[in-house]
N, C-alpha and C. Protein backbone atom coordinates (compact mmCIF):
# COMPACT_ATOMS: atom_id res chain seq x y z
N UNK A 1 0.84 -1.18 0.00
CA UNK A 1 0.00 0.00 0.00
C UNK A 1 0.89 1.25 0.00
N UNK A 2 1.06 2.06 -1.22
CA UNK A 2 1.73 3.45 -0.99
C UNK A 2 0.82 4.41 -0.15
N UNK A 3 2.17 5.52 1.16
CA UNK A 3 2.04 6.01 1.76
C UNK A 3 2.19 7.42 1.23
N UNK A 4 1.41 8.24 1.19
CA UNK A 4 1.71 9.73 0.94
C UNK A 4 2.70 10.66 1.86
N UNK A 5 3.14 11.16 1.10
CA UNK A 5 4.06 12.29 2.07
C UNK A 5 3.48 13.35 1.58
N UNK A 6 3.93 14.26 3.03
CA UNK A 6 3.10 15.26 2.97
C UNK A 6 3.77 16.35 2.60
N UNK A 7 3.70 17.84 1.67
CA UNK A 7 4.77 19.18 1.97
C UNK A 7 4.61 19.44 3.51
N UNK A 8 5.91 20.23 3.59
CA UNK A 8 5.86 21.03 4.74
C UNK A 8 5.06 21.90 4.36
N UNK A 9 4.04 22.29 5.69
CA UNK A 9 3.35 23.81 5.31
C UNK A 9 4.15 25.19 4.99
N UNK A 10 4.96 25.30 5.06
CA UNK A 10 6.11 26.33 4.89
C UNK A 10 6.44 26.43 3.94
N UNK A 11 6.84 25.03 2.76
CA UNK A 11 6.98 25.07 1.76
C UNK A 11 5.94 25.02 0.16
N UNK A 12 6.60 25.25 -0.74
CA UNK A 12 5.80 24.66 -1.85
C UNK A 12 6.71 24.41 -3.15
N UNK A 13 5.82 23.93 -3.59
CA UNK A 13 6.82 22.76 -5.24
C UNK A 13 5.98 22.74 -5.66
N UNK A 14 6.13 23.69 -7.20
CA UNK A 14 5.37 23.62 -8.41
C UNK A 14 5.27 22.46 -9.49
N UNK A 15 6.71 21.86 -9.31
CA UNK A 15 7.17 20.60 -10.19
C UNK A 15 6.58 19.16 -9.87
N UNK A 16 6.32 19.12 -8.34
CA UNK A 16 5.78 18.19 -7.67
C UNK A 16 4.20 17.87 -7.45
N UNK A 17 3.40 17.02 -7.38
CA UNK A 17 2.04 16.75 -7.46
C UNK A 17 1.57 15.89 -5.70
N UNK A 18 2.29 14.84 -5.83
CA UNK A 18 2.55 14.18 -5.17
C UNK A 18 3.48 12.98 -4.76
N UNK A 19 4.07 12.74 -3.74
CA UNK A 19 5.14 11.36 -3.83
C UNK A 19 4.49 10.67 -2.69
N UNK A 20 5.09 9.29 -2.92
CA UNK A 20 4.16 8.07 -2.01
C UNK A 20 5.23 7.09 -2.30
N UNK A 21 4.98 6.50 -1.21
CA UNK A 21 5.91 5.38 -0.85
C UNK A 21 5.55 3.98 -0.41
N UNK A 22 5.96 3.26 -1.18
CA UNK A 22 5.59 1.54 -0.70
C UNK A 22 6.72 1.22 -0.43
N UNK A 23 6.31 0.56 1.03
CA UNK A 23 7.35 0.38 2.48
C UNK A 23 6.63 -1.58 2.53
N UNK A 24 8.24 -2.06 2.26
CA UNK A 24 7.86 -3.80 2.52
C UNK A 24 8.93 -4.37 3.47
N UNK A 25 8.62 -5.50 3.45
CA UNK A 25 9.81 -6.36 4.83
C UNK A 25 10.27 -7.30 3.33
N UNK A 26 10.66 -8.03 2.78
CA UNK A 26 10.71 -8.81 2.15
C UNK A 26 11.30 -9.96 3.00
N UNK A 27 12.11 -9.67 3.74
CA UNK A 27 12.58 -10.52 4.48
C UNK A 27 12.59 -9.52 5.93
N UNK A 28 13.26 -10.50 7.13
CA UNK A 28 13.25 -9.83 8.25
C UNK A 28 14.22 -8.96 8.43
N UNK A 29 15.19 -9.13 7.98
CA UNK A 29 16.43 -8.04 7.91
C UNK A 29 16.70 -6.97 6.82
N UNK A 30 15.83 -6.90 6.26
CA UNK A 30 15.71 -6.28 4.54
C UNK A 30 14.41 -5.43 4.74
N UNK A 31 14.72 -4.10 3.84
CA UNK A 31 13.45 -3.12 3.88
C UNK A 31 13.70 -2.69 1.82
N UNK A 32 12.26 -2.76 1.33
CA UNK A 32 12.73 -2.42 0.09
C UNK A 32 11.79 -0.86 0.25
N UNK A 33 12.18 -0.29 -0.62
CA UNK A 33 10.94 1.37 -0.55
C UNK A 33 10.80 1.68 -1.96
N UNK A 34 10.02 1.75 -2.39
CA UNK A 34 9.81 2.41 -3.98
C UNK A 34 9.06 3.47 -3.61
N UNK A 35 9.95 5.01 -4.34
CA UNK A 35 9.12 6.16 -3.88
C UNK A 35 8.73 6.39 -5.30
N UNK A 36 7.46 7.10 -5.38
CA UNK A 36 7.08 7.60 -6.91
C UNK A 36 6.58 8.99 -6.57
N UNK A 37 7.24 9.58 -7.48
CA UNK A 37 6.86 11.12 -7.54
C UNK A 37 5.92 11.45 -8.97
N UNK A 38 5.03 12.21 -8.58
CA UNK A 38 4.28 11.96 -9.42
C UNK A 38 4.02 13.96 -9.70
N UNK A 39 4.10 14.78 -11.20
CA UNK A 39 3.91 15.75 -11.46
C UNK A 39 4.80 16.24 -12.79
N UNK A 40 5.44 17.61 -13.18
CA UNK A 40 6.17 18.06 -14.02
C UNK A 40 7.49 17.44 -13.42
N UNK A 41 7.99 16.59 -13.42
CA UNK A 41 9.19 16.14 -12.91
C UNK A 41 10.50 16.69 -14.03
N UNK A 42 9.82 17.36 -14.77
CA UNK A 42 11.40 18.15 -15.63
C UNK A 42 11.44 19.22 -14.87
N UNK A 43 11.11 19.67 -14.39
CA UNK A 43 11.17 20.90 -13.44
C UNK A 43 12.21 20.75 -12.19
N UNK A 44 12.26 19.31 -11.94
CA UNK A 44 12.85 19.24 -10.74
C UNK A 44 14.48 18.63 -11.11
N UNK A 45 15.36 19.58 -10.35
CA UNK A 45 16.78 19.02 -11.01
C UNK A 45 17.23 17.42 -9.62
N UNK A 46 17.42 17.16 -11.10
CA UNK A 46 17.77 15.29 -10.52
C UNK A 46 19.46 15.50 -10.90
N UNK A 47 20.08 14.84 -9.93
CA UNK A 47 21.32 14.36 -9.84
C UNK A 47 21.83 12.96 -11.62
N UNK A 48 22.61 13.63 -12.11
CA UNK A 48 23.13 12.76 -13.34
C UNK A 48 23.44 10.72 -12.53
N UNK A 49 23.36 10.49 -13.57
CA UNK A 49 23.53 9.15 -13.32
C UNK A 49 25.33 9.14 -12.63
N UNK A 50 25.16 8.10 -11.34
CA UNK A 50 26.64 8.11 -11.12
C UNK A 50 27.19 6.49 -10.65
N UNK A 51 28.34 6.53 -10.66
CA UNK A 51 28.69 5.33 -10.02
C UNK A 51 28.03 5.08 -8.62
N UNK A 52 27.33 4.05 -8.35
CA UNK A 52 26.81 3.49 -6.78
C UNK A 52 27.89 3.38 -5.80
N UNK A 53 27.51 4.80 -4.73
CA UNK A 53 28.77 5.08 -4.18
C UNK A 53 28.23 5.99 -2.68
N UNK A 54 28.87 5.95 -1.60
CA UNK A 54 28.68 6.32 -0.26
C UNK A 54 29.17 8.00 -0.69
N UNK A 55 28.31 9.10 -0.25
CA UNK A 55 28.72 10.36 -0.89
C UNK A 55 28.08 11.12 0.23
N UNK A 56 28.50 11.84 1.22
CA UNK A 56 27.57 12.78 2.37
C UNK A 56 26.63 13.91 1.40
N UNK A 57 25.87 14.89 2.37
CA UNK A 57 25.55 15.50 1.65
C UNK A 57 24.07 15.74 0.78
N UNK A 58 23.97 14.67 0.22
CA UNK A 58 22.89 14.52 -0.37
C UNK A 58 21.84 14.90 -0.57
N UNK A 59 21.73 15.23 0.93
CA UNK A 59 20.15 15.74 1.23
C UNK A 59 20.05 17.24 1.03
N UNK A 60 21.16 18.12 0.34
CA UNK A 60 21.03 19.11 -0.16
C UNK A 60 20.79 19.31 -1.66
N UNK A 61 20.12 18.29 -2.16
CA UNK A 61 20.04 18.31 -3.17
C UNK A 61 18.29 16.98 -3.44
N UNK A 62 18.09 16.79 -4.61
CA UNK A 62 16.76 16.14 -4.97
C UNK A 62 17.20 14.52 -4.07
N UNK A 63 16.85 14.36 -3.31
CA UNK A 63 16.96 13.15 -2.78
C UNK A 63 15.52 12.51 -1.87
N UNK A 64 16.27 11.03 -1.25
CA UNK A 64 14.79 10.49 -0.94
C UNK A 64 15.58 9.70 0.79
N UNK A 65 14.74 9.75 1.55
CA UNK A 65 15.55 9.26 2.61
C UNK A 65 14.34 8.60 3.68
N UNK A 66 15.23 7.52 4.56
CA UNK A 66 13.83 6.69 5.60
C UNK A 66 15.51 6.55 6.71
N UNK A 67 14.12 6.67 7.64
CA UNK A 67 14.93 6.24 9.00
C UNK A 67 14.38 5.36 10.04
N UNK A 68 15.22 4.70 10.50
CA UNK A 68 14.47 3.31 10.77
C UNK A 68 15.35 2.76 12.22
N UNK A 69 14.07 2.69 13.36
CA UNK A 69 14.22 2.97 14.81
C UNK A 69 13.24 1.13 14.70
N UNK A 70 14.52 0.42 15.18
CA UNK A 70 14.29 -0.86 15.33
C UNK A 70 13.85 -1.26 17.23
N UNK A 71 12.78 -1.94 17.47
CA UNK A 71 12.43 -2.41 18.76
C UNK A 71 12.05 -0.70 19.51
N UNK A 72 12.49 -1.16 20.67
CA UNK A 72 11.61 -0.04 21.15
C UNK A 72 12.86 1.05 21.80
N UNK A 73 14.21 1.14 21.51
CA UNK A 73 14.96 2.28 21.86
C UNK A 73 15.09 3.17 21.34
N UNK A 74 15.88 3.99 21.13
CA UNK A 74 15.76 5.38 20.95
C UNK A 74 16.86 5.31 19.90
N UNK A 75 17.83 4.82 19.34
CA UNK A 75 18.90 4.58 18.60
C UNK A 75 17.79 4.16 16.81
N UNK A 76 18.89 5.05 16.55
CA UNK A 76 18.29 4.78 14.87
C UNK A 76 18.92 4.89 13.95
N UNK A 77 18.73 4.69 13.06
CA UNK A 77 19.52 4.40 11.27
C UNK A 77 18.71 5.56 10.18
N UNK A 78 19.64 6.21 9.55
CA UNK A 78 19.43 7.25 8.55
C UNK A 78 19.95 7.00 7.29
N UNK A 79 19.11 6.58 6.00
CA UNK A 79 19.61 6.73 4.57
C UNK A 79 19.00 7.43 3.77
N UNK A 80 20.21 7.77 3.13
CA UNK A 80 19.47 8.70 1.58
C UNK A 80 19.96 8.23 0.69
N UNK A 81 19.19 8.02 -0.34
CA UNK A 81 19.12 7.88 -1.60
C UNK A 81 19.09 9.05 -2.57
N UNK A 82 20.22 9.11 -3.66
CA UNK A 82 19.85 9.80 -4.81
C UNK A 82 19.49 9.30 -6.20
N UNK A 83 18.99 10.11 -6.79
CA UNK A 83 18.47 9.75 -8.11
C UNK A 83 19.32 8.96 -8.73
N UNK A 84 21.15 9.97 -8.92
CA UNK A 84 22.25 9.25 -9.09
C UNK A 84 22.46 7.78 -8.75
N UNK A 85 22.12 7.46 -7.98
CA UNK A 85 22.44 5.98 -6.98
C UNK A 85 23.44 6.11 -6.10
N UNK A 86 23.82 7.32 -5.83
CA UNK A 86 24.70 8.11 -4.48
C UNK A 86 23.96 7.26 -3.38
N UNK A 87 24.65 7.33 -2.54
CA UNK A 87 23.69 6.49 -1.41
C UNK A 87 24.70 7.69 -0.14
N UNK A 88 23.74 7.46 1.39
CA UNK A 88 24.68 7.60 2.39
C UNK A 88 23.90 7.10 4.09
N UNK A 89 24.50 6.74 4.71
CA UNK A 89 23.99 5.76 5.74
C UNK A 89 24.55 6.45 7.08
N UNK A 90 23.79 6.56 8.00
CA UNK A 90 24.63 6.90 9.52
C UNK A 90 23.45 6.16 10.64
N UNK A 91 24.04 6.21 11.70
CA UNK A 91 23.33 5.20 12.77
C UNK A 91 23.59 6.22 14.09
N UNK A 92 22.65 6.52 14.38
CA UNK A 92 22.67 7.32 16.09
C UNK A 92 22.09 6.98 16.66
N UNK A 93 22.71 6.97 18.42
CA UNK A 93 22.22 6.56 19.51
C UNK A 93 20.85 7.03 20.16
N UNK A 94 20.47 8.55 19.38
CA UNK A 94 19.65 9.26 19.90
C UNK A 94 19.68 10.21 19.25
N UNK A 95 18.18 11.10 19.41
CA UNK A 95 18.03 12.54 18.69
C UNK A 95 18.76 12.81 18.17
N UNK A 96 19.76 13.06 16.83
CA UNK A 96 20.79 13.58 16.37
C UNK A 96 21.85 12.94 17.05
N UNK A 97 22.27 12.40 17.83
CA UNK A 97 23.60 11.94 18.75
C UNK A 97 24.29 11.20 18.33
N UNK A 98 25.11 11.18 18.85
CA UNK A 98 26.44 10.18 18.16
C UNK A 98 26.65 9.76 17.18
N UNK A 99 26.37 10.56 16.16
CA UNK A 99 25.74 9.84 14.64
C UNK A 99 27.67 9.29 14.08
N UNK A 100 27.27 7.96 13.66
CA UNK A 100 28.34 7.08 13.26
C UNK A 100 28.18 7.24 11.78
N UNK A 101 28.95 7.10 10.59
CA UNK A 101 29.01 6.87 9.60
C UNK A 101 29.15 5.27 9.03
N UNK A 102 27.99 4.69 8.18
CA UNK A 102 28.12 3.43 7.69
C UNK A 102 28.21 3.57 6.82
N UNK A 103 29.99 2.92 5.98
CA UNK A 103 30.50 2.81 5.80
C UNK A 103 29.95 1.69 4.40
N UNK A 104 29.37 0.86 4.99
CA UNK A 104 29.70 0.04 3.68
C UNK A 104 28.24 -0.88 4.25
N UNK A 105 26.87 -0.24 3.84
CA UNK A 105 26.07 -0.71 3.76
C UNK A 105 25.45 -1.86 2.32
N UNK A 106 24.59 -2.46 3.20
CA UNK A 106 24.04 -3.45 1.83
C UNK A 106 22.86 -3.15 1.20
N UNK A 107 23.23 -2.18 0.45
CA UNK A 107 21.64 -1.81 -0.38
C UNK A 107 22.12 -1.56 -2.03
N UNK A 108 20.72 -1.35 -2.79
CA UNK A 108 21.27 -1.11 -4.05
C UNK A 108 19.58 -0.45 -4.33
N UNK A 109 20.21 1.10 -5.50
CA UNK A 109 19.08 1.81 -5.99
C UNK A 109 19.14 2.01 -7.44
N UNK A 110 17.51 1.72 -7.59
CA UNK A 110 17.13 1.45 -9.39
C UNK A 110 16.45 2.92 -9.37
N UNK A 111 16.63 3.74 -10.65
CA UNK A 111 16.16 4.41 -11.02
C UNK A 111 15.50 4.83 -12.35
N UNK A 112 13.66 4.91 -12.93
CA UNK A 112 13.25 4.95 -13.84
C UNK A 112 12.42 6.35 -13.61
N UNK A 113 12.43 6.93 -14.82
CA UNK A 113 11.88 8.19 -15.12
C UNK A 113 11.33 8.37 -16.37
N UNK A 114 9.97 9.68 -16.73
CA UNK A 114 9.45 9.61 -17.72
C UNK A 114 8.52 11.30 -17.25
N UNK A 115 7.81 11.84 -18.67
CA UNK A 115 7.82 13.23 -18.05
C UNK A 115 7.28 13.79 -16.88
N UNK A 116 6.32 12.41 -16.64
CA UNK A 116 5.42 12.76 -15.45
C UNK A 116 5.52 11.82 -14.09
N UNK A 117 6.80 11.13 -14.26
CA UNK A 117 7.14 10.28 -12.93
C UNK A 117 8.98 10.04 -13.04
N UNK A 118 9.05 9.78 -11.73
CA UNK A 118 10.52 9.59 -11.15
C UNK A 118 10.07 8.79 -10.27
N UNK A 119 10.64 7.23 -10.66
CA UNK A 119 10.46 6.36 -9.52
C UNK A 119 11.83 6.22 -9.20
N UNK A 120 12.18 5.71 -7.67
CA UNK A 120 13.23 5.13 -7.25
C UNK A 120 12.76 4.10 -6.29
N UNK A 121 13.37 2.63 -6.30
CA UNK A 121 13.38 2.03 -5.67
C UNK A 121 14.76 1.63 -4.89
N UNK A 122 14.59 1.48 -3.67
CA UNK A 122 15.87 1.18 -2.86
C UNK A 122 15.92 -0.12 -1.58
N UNK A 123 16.85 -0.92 -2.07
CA UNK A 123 16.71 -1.91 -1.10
C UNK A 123 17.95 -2.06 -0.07
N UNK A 124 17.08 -2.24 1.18
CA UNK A 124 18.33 -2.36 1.85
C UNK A 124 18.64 -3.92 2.79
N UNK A 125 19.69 -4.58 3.07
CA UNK A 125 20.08 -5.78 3.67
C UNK A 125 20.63 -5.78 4.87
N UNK A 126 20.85 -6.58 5.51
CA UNK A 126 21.56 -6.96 6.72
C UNK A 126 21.20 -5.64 7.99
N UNK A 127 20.04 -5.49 7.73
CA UNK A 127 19.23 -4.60 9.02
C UNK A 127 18.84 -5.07 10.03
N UNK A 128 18.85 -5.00 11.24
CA UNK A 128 18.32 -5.53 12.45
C UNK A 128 16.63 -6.19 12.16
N UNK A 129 16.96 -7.50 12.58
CA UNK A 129 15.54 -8.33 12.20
C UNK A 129 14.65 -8.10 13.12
N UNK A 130 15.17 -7.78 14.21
CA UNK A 130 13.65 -7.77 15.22
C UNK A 130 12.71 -6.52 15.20
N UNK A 131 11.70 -6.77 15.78
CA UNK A 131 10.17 -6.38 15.22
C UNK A 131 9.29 -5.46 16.33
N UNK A 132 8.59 -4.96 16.09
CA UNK A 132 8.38 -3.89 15.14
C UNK A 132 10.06 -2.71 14.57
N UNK A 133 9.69 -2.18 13.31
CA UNK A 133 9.95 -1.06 13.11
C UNK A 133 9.18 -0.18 12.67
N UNK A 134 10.10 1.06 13.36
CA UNK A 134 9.51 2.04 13.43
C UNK A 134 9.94 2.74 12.30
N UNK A 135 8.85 3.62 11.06
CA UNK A 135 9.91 4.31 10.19
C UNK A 135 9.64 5.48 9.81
N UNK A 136 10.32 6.25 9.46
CA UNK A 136 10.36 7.64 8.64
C UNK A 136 10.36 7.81 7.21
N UNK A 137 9.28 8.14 6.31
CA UNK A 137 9.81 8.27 5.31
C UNK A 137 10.20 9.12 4.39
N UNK A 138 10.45 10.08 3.99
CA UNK A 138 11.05 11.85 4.10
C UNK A 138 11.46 11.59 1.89
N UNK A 139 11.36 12.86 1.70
CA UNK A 139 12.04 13.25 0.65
C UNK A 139 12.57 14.83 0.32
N UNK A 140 13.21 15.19 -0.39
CA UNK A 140 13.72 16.36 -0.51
C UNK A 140 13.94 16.67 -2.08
N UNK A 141 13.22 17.48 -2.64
CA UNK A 141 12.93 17.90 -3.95
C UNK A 141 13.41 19.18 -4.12
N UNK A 142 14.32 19.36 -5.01
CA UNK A 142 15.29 20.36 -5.58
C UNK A 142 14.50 20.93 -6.99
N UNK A 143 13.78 21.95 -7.30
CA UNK A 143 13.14 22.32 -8.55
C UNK A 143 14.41 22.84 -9.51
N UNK A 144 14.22 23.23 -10.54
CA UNK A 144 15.09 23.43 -11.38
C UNK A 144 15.16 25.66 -11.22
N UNK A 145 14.57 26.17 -10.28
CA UNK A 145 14.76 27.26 -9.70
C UNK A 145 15.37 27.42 -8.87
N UNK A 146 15.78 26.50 -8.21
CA UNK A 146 16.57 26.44 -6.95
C UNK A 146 16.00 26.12 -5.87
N UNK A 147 14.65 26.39 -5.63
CA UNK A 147 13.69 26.07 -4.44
C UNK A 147 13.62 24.20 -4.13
N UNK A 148 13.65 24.43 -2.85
CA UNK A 148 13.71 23.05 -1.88
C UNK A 148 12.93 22.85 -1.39
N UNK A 149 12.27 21.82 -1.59
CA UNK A 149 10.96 21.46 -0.86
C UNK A 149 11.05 20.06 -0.06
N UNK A 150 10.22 20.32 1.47
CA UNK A 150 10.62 19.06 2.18
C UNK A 150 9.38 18.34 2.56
N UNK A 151 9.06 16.79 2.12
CA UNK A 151 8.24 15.95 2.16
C UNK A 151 8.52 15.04 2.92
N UNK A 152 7.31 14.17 3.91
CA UNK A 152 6.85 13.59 4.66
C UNK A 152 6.04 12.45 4.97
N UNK A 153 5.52 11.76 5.66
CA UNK A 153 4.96 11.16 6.67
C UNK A 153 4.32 11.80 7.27
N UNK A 154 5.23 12.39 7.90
CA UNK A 154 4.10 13.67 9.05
C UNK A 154 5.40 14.39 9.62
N UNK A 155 5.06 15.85 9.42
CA UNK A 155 5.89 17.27 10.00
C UNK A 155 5.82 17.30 11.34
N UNK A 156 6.61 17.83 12.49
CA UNK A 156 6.66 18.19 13.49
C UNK A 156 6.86 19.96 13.40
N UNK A 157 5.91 20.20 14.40
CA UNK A 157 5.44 22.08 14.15
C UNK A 157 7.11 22.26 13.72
N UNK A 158 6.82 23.55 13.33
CA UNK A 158 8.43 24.06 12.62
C UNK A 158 8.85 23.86 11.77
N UNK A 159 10.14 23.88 11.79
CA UNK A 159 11.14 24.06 10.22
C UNK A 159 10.97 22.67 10.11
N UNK A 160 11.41 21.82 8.88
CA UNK A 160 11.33 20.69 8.83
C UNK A 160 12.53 19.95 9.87
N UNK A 161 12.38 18.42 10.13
CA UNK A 161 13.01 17.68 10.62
C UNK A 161 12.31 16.31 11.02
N UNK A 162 13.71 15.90 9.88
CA UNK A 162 13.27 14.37 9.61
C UNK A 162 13.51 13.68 10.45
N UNK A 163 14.54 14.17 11.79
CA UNK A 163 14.69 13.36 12.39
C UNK A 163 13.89 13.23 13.88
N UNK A 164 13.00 14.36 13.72
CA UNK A 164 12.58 14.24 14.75
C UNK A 164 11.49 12.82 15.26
N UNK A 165 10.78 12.86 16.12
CA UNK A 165 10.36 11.38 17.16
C UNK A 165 8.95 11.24 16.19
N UNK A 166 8.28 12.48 16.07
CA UNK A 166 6.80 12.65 15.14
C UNK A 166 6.61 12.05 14.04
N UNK A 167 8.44 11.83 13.37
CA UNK A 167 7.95 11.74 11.72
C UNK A 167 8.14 10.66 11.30
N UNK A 168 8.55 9.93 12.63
CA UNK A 168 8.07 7.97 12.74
C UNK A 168 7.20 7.42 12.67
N UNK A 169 6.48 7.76 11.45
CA UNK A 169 5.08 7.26 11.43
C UNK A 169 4.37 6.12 11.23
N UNK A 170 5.24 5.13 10.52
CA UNK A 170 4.90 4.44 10.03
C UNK A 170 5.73 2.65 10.64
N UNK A 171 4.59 1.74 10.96
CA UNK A 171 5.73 0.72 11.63
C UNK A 171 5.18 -0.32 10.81
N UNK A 172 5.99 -1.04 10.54
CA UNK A 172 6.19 -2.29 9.78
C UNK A 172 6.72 -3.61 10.89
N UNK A 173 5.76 -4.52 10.68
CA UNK A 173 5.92 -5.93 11.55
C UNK A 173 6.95 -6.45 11.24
């Protein structure tokens, strides 16, 4: 079942219509996500095709990202995906805290496009199997004006932030 994300109220994106996300387990340690954006997607500047590669950053630019708070602590996992197939991974103990850099995660991202969609699908492996998770599913849309727009699950009042506790909306068995 695709999940809608929402704009921030703060923001807006002319290029964009709507994006939604289908969130699966395929296995217990594995999360796959296919996001589809759906609108004038030439409008929105996408990252060139690149070698599949760990690159910080990202999220300043058209990207797609989930964060994923396994069992019931407070420690969680952050990825983004780019259009490119840039990838980048970090793991914190808490709110923003101790954020570690992973290094050499097991995922891989397909990317298909056409004038009125940009899908990306992204799979990821060797994730903590136990159950529930908790997840985030976030995107960040770069128009071809320069304007940034930040999409959701669900906003917490204020500027955006994906990482906050609110925008865990979504849990998967």
């Amino acid at each position: 079942m695709p999940h809608p994300l929402k704009l921030h109220p703060d923001c807006r994106c002319d290029a964009v219509r709507e994006i939604a996300v289908e969130a699966t387990r395929p296995e217990p340690a594995a999360l796959r996500l296919r996001y589809r954006v759906s609108g004038a997607v030439a409008g929105l500047l996408v990252p060139a095709p690149a070698s599949p590669s760990r690159t910080d950053g990202l999220w300043q630019h058209t990207c797609f990202e989930a964060f994923l708070r396994a069992g019931a602590g407070e420690s969680y996992y952050e990825y983004n995906f780019a259009p490119s197939t840039e990838w980048a991974a970090y793991a914190f103990t808490s709110y923003r805290s101790e954020m570690r850099i992973i290094a050499d995660a097991a995922l891989s991202i397909e990317l298909t496009q056409s004038e009125t969609a940009l899908d990306l699908t992204a799979e990821i492996h060797d994730l903590p199997a136990e159950t529930p998770w908790r997840v985030a599913l976030s995107a960040v849309m770069e128009e071809r004006n320069g304007r940034r727009s930040y999409w959701a699950l669900a906003h917490p009042k204020g500027k955006p932030d994906f990482h906050h506790s609110d925008c865990f909306a979504l849990e998967l068995p």
